[in-house]
C-alpha atoms as a PDB file:
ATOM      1  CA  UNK A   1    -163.796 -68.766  -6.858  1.00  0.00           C
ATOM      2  CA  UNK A   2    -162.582 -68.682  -3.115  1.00  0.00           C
ATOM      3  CA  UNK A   3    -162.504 -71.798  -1.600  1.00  0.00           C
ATOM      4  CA  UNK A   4    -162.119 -71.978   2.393  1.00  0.00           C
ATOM      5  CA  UNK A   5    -161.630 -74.632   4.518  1.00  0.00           C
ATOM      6  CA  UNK A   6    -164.601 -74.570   7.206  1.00  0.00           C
ATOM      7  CA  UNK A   7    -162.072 -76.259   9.751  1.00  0.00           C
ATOM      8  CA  UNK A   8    -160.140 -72.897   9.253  1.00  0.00           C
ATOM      9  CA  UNK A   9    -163.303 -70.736   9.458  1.00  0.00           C
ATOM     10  CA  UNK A  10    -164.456 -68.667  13.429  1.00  0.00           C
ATOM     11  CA  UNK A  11    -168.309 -68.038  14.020  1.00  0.00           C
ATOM     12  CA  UNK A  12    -167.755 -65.062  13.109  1.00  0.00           C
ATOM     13  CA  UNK A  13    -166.459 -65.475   9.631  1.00  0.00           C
ATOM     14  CA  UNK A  14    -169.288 -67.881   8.845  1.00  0.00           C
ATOM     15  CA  UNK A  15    -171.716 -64.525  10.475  1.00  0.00           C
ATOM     16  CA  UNK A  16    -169.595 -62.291   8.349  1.00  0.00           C
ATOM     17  CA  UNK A  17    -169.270 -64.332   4.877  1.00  0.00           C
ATOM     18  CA  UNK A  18    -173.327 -64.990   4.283  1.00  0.00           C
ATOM     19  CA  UNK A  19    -174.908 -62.369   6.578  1.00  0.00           C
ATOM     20  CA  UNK A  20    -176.072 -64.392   9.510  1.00  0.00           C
ATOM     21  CA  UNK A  21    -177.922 -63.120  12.146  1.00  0.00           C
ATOM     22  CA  UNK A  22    -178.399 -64.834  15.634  1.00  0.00           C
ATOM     23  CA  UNK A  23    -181.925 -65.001  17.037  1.00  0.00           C
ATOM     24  CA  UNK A  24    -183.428 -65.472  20.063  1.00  0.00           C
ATOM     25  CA  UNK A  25    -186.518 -66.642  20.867  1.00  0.00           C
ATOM     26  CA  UNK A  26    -186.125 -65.298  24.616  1.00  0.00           C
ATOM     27  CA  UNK A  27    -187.788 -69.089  26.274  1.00  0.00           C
ATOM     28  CA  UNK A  28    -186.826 -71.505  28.415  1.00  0.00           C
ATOM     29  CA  UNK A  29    -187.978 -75.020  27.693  1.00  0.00           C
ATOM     30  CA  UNK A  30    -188.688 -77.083  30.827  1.00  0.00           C
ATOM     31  CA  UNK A  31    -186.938 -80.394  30.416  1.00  0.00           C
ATOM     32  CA  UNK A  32    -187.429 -81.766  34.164  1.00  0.00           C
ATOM     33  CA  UNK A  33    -190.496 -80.901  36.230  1.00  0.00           C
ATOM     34  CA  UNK A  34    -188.749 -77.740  38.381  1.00  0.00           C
ATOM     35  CA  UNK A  35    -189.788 -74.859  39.777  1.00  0.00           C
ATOM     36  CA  UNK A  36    -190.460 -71.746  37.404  1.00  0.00           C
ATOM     37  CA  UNK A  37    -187.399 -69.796  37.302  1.00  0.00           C
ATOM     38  CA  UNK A  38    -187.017 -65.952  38.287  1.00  0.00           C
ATOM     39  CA  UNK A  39    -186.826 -63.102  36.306  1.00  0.00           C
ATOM     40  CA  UNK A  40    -183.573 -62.615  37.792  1.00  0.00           C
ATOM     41  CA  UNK A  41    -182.869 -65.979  36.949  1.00  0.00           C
ATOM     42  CA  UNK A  42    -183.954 -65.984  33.501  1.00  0.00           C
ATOM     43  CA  UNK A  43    -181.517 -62.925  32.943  1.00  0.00           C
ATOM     44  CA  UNK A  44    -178.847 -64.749  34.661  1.00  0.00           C
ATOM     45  CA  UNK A  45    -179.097 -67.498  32.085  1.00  0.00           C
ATOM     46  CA  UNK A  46    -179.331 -64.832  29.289  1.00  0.00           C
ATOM     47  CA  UNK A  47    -176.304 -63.156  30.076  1.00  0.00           C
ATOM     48  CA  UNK A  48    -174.572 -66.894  30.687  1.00  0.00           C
ATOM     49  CA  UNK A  49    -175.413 -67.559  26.915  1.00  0.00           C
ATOM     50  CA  UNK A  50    -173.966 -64.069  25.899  1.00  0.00           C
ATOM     51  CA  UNK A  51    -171.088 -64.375  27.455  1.00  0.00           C
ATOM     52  CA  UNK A  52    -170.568 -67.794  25.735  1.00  0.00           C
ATOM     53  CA  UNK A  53    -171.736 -66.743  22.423  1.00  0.00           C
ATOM     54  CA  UNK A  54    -169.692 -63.465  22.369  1.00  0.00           C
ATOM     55  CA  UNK A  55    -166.551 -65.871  22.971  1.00  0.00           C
ATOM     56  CA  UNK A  56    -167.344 -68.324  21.039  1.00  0.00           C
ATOM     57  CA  UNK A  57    -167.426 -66.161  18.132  1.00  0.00           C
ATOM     58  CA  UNK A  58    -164.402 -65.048  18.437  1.00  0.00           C
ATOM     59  CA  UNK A  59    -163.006 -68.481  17.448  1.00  0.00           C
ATOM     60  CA  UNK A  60    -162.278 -71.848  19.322  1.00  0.00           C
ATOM     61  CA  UNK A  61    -161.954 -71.724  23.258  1.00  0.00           C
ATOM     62  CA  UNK A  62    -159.965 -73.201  25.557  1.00  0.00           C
ATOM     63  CA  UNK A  63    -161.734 -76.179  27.952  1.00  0.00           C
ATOM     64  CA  UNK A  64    -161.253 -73.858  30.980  1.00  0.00           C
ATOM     65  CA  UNK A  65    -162.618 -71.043  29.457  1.00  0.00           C
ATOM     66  CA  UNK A  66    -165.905 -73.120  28.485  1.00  0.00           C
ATOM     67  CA  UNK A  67    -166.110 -73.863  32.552  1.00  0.00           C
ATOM     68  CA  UNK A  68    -165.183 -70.626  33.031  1.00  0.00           C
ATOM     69  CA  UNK A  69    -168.028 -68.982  31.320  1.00  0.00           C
ATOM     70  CA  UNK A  70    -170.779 -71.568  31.445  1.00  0.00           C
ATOM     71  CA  UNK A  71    -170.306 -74.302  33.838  1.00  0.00           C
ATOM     72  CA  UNK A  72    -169.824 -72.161  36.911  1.00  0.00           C
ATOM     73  CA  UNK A  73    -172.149 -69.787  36.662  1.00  0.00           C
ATOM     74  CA  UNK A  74    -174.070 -72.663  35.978  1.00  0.00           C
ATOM     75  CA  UNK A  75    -173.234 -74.158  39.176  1.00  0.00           C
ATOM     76  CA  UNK A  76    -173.736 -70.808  41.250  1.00  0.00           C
ATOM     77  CA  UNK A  77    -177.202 -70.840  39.759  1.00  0.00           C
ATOM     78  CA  UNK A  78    -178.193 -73.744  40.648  1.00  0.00           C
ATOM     79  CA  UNK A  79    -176.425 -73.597  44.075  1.00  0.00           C
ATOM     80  CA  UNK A  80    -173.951 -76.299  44.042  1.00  0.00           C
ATOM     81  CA  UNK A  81    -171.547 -73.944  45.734  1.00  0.00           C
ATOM     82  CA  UNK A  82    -173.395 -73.997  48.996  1.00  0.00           C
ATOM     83  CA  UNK A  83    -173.362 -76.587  51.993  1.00  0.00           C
ATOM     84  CA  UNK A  84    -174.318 -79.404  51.604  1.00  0.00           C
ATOM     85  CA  UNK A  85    -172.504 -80.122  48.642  1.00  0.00           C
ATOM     86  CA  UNK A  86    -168.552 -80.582  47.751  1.00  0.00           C
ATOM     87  CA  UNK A  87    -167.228 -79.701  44.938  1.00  0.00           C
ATOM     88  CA  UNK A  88    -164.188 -81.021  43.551  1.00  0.00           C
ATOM     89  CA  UNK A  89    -161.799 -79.814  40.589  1.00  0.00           C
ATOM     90  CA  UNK A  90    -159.867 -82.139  38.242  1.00  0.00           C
ATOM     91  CA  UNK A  91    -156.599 -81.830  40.070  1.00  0.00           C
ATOM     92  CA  UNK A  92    -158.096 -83.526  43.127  1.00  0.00           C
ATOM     93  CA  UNK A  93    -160.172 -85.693  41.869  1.00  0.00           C
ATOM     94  CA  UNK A  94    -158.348 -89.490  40.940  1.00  0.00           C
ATOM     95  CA  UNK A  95    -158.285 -91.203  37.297  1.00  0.00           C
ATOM     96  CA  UNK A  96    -161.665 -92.528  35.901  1.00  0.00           C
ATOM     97  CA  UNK A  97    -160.364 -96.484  35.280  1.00  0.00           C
ATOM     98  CA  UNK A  98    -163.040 -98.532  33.243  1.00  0.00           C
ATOM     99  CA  UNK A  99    -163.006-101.624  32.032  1.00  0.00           C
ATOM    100  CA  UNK A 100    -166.047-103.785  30.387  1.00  0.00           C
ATOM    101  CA  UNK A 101    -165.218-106.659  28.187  1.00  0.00           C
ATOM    102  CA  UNK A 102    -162.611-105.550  25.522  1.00  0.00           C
ATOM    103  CA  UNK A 103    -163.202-101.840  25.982  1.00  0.00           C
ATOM    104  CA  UNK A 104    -160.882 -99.599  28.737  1.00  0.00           C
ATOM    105  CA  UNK A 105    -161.893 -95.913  29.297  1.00  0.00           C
ATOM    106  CA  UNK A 106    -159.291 -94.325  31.370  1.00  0.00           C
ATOM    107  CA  UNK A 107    -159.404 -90.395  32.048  1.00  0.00           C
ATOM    108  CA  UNK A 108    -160.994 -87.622  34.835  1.00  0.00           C
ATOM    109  CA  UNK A 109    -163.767 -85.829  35.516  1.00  0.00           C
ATOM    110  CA  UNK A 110    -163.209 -82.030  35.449  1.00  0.00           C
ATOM    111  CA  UNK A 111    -165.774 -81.379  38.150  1.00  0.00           C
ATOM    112  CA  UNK A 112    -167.175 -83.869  40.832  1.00  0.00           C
ATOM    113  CA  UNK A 113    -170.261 -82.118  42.953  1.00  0.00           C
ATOM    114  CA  UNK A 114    -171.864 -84.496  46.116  1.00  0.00           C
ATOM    115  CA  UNK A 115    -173.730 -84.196  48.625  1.00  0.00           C
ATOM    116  CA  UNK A 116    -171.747 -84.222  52.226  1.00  0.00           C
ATOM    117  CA  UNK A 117    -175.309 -84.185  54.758  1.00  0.00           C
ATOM    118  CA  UNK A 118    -175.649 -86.961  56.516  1.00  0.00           C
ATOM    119  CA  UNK A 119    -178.545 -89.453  56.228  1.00  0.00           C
ATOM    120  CA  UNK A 120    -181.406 -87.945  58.151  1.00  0.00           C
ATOM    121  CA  UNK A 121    -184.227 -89.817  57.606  1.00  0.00           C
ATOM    122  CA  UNK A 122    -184.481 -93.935  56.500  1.00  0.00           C
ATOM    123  CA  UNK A 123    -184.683 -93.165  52.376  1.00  0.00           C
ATOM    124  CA  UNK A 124    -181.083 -91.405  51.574  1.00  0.00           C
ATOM    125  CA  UNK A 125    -181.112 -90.864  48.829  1.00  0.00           C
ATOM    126  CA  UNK A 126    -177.874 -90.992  46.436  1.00  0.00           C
ATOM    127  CA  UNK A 127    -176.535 -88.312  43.760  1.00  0.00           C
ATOM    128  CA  UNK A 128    -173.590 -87.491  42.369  1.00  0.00           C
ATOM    129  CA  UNK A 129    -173.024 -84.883  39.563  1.00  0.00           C
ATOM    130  CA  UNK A 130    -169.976 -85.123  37.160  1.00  0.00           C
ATOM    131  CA  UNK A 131    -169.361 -82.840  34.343  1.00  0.00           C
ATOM    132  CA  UNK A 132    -166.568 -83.126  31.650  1.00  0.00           C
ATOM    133  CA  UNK A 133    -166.453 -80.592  29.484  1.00  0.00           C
ATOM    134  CA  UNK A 134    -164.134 -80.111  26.064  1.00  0.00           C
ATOM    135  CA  UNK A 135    -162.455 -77.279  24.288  1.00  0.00           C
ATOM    136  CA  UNK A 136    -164.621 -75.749  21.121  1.00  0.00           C
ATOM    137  CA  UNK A 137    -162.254 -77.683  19.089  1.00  0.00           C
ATOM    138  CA  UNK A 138    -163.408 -80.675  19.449  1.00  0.00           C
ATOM    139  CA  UNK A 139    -165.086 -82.506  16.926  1.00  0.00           C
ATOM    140  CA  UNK A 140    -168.282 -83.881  18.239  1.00  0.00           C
END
């Protein structure tokens, strides 16, 4: 008997060693009430998930590569790239300092998105996105 250690073991062994398959059910489940996406769109997404699949199979992946290949096409997508909004990257973004109680979280976000337009009518409203991502590595 062969025994492997699963910490040890790519995607792609695991596909290779019992015959797996992946399947797609081709849908998009609506979790917020948006507008219906494109065809384009919905290809866009499809070829997002590819792209992350086909490298995640390969074994584990850097952080940057995960924002690489889903986070900023992501981002593109949904059109955080354009005016109004700023972006912002790790490196210029300064250290997340928490404190409640007995408990200190101390770190940064990778990516920081807000909006810059200025307050045009008498409800502003308020949003900030922040995204941290991890390596494939990590245990969840």
């Amino acid at each position: 008997m062969t025994l492997l250690q699963a910490k040890n073991l790519s995607l792609a062994d695991v596909h290779r060693l019992f015959d797996f398959q992946r399947q797609y059910n081709s849908s998009f489940t609506p979790i917020l009430s948006l507008e219906p996406l494109t065809e384009s769109e919905q290809q866009e997404l499809i070829q997002i998930r590819n792209d992350f699949d086909n490298s995640l199979i390969e074994g584990r992946m850097s952080e940057g590569l995960v924002k690489a290949l889903t986070i900023f096409p992501l981002l593109r997508l949904a059109g955080f790239f354009r005016y109004p909004i700023k972006i912002n990257l790790e490196e210029e973004i300064a250290d997340v300092d928490i404190t409640d109680e007995d408990t200190k979280i101390t770190g940064r976000m990778d990516i920081l998105a807000v909006n810059k337009a200025q307050k045009i009518t008498a409800k502003a409203y308020f949003w900030v996105l922040v995204i941290k991502s991890k390596n494939s590595s990590v245990e969840l």
